[in-house]
C-alpha atoms as a PDB file:
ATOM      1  CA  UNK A   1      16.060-201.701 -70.479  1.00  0.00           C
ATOM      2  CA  UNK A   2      14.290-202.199 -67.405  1.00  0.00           C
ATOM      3  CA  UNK A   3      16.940-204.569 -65.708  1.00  0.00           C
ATOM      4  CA  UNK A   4      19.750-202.238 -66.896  1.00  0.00           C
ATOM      5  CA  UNK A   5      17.649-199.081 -64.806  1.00  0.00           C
ATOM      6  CA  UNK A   6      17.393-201.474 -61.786  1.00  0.00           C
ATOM      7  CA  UNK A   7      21.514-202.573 -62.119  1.00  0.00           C
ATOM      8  CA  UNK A   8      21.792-198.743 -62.246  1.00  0.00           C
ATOM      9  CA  UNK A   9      19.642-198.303 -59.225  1.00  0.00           C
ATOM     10  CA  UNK A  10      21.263-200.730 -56.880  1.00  0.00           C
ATOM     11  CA  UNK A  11      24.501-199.458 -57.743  1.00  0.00           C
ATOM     12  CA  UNK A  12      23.363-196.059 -56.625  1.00  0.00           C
ATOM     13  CA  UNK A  13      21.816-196.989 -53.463  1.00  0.00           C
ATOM     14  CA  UNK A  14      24.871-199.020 -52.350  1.00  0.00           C
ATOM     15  CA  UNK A  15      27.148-195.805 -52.587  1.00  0.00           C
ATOM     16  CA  UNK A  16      24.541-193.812 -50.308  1.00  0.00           C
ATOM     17  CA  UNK A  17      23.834-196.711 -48.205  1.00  0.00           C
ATOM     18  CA  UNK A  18      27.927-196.896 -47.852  1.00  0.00           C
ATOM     19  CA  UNK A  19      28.223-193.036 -46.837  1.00  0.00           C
ATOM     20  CA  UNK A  20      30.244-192.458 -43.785  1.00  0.00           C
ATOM     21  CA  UNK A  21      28.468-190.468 -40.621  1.00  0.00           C
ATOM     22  CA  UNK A  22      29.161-190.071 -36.933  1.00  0.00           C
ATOM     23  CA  UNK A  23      27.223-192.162 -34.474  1.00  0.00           C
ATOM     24  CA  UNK A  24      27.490-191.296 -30.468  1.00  0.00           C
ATOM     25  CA  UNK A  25      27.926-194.119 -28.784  1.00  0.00           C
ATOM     26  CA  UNK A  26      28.545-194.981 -25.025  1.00  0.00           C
ATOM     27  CA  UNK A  27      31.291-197.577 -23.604  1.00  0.00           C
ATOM     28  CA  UNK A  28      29.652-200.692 -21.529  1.00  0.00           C
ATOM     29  CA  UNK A  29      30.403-198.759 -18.289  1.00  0.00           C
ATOM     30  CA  UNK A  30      28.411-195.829 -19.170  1.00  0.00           C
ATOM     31  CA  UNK A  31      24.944-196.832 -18.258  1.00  0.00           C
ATOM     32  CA  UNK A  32      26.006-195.502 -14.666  1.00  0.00           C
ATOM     33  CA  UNK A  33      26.764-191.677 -16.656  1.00  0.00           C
ATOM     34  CA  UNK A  34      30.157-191.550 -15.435  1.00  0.00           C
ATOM     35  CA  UNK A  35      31.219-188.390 -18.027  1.00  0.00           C
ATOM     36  CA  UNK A  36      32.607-187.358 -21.024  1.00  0.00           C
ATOM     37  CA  UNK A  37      35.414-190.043 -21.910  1.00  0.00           C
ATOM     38  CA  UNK A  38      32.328-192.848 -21.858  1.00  0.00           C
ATOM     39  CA  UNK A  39      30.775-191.340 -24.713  1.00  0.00           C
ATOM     40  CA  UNK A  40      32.753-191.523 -28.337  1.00  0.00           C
ATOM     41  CA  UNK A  41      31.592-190.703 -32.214  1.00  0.00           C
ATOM     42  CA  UNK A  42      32.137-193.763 -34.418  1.00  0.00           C
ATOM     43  CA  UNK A  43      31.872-193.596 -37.888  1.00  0.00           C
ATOM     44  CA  UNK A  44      29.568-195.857 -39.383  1.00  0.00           C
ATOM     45  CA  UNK A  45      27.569-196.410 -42.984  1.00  0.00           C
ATOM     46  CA  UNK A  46      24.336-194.642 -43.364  1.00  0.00           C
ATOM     47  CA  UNK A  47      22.664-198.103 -44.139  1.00  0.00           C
ATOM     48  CA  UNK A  48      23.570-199.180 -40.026  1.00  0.00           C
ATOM     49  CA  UNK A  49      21.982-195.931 -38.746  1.00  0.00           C
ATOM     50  CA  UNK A  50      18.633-196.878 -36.718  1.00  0.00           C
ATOM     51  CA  UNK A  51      15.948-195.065 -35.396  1.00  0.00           C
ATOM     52  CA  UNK A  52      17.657-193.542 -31.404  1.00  0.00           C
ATOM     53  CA  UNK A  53      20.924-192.966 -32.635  1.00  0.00           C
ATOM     54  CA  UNK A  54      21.775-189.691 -31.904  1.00  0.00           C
ATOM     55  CA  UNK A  55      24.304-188.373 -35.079  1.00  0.00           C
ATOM     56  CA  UNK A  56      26.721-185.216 -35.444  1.00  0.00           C
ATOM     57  CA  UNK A  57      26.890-183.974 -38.946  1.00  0.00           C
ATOM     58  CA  UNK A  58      29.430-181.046 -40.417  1.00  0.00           C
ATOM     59  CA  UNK A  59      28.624-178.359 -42.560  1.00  0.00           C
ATOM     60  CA  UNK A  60      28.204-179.094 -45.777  1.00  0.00           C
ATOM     61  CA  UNK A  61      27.273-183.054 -45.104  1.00  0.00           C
ATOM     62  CA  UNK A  62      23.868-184.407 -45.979  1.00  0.00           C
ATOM     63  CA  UNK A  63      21.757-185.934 -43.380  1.00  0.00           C
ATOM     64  CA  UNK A  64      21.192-189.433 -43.428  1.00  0.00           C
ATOM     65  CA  UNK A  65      18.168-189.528 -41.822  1.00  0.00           C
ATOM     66  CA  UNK A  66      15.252-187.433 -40.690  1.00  0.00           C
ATOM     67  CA  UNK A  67      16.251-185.818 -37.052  1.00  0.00           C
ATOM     68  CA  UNK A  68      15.212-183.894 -34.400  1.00  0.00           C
ATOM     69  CA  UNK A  69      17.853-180.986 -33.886  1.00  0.00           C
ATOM     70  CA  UNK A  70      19.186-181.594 -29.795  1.00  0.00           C
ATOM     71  CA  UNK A  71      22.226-179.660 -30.405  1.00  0.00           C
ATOM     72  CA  UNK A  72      23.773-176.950 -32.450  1.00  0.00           C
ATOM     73  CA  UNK A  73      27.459-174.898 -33.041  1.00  0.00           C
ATOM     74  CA  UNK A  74      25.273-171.855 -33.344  1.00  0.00           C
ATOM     75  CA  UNK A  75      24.839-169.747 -30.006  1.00  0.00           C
ATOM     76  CA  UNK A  76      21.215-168.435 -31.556  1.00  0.00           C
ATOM     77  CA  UNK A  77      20.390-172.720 -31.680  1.00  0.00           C
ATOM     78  CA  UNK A  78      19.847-172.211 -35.402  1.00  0.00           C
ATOM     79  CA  UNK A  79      21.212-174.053 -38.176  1.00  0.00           C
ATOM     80  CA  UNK A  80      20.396-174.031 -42.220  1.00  0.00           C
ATOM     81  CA  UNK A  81      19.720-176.449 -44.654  1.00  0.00           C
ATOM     82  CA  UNK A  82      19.650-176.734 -47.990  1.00  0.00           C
ATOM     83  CA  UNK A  83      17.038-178.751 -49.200  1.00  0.00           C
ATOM     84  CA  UNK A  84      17.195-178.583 -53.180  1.00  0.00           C
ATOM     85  CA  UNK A  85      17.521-182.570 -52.834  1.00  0.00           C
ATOM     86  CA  UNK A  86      13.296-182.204 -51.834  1.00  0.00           C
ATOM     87  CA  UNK A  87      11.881-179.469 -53.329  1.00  0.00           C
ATOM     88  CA  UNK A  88      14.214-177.975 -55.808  1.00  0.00           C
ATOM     89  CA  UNK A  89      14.555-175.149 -53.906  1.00  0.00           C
ATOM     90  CA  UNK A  90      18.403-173.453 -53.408  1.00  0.00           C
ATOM     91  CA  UNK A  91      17.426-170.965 -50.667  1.00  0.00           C
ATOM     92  CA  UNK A  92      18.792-172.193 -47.247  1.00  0.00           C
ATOM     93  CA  UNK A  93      15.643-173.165 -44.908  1.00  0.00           C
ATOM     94  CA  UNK A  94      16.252-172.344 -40.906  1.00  0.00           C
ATOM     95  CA  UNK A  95      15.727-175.235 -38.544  1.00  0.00           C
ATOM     96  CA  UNK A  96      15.794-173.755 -34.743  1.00  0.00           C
ATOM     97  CA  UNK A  97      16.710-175.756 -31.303  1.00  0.00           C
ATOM     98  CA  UNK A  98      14.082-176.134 -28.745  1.00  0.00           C
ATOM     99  CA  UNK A  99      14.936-173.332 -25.794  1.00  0.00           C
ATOM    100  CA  UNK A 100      15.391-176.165 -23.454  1.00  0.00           C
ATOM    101  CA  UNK A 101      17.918-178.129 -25.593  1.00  0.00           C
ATOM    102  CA  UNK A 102      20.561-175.064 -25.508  1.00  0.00           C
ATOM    103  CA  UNK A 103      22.678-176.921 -22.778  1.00  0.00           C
ATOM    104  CA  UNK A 104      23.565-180.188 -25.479  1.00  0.00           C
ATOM    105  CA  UNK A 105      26.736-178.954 -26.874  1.00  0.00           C
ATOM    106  CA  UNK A 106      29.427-181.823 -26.662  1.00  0.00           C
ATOM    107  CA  UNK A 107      29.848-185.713 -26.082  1.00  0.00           C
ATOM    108  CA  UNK A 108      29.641-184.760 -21.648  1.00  0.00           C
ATOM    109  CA  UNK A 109      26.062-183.667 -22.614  1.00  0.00           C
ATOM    110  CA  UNK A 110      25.272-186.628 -24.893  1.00  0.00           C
ATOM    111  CA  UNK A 111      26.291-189.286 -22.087  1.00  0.00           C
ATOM    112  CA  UNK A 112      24.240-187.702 -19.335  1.00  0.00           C
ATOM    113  CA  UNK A 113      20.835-187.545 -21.203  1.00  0.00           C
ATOM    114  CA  UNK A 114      18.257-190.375 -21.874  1.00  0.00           C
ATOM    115  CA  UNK A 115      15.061-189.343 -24.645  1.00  0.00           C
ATOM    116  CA  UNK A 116      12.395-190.897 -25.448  1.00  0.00           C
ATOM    117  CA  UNK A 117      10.177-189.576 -28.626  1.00  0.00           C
ATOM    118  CA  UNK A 118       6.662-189.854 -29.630  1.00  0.00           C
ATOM    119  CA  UNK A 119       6.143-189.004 -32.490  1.00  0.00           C
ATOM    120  CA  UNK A 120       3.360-189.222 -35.778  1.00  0.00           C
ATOM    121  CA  UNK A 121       4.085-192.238 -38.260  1.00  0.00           C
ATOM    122  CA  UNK A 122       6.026-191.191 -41.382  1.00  0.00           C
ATOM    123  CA  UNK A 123       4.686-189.713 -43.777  1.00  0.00           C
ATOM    124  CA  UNK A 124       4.646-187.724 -47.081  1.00  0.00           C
ATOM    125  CA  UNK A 125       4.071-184.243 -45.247  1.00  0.00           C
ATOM    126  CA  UNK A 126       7.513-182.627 -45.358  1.00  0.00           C
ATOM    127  CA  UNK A 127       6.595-179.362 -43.384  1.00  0.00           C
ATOM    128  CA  UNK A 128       4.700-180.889 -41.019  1.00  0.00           C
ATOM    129  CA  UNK A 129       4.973-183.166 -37.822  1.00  0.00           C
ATOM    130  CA  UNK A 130       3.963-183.710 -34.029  1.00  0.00           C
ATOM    131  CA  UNK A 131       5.415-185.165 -31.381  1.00  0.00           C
ATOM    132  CA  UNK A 132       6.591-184.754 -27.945  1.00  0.00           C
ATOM    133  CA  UNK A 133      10.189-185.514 -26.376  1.00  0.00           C
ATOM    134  CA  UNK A 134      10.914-186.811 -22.758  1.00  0.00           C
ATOM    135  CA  UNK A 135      14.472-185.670 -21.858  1.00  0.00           C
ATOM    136  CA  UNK A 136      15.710-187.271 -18.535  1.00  0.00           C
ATOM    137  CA  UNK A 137      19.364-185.417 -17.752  1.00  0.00           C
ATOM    138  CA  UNK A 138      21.912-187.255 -15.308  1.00  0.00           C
ATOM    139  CA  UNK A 139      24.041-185.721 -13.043  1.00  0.00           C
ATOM    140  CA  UNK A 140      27.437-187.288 -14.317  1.00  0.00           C
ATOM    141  CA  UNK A 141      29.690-186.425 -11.352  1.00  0.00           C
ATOM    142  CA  UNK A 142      26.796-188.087  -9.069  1.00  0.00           C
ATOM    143  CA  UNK A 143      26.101-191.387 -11.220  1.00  0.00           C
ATOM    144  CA  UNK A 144      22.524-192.158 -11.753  1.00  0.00           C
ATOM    145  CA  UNK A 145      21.220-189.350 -10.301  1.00  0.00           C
ATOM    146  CA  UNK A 146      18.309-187.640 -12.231  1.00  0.00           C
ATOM    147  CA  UNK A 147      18.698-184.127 -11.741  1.00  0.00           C
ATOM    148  CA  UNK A 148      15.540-182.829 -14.758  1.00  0.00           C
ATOM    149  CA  UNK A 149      12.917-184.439 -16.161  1.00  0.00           C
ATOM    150  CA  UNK A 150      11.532-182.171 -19.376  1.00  0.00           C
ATOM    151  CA  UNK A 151       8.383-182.836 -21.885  1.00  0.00           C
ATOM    152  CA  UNK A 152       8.752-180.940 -24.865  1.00  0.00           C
ATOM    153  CA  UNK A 153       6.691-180.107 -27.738  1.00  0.00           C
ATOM    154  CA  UNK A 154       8.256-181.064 -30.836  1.00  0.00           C
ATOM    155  CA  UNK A 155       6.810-179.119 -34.257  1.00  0.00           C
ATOM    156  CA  UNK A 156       8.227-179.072 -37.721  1.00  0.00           C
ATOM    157  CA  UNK A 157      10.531-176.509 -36.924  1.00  0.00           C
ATOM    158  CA  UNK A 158      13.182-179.053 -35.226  1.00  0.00           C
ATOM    159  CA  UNK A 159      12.948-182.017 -37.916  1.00  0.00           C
ATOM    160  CA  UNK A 160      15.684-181.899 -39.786  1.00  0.00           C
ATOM    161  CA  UNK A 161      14.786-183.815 -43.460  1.00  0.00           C
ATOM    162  CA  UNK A 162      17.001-186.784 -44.823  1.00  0.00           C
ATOM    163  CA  UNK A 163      18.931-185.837 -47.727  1.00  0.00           C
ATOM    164  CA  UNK A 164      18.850-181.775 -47.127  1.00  0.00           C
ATOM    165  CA  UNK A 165      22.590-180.663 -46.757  1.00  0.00           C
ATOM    166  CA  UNK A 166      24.036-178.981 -43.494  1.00  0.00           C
ATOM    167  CA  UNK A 167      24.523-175.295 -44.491  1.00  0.00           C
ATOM    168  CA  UNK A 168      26.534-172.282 -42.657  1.00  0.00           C
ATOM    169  CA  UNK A 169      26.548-174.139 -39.584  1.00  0.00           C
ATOM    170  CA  UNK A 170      29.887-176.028 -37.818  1.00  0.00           C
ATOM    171  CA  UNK A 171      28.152-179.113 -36.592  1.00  0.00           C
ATOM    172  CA  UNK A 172      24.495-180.705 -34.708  1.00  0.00           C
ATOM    173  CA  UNK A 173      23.407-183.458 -33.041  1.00  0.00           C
ATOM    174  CA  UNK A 174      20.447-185.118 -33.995  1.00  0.00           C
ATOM    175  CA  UNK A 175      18.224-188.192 -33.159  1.00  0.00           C
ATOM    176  CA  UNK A 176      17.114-190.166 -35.924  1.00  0.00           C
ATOM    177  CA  UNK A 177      13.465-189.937 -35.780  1.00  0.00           C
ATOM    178  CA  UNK A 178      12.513-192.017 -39.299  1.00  0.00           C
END
């Protein structure tokens, strides 16, 4: 019995780990932030996703990671999750972009930004976290020209959880935190 339930369970986790998503990525030539034709979504298996990829999901996709929201379709920076998957619950839980994040809202913006999170360890605390973000924006008509430097406070309110569902809202961006 037990060795059927683990044949069972590897045969589940290969069909997650096989899910398609959207990576950003950047051509060789980009690390001088020439614009938007450097920077491309590939689609790639959740089990190749690692921690600094930044990911666009759809509506009605499940995350494949946890991430922290840097972009939204939403003018208000919200978007909604369901996250039954957790908690059982079917009402849709708000997850709101940082004020200072409002300008990420294509591929341009993607290839002209560098991050760098710190963050708590993981843990099993799925309304909680801490961490800060260092966003360093690029002017991309000008090269490698550093045109804003910004520390933010990252709460709770940004993570977005693996395996809650994109609700009500076109697309985001996120950076795999976990």
């Amino acid at each position: 019995k037990e060795l059927a339930d683990d044949v069972k369970r590897h045969k589940a986790d290969r069909v997650v780990n096989l899910r398609p998503t959207k990576a950003a990525r950047l051509r060789q030539s980009s690390y001088q932030r020439s614009g938007e034709n450097d920077a491309y979504f590939q689609e790639i298996p959740w089990k190749d996703v690692k921690v600094g990829d930044i990911l666009m999901v759809t509506d009605r996709e499940l995350l494949p990671a946890d991430l922290l929201l840097l972009g939204t379709s939403r003018e208000d920076g919200r978007c909604y999750l369901e996250t039954s998957n957790l908690d059982g619950e079917t009402n849709l839980k708000v997850r709101t972009l940082h004020p200072k994040c409002m300008w990420i809202k294509d591929l341009k913006h993607i290839a002209s930004l560098s991050c760098i999170l710190e963050c708590e360890p993981p843990n099993n605390r799925i309304y909680e976290f801490e961490g800060s973000l260092n966003i360093i924006q690029y002017d991309i008509n000008a090269g490698t020209q550093v045109t804003q430097v910004s520390t933010l406070s990252i709460g709770p309110e940004t993570i977005l959880p693996r395996g809650t569902q994109l609700r009500n809202t076109e697309w985001i961006y996120g950076l795999v935190v976990y």
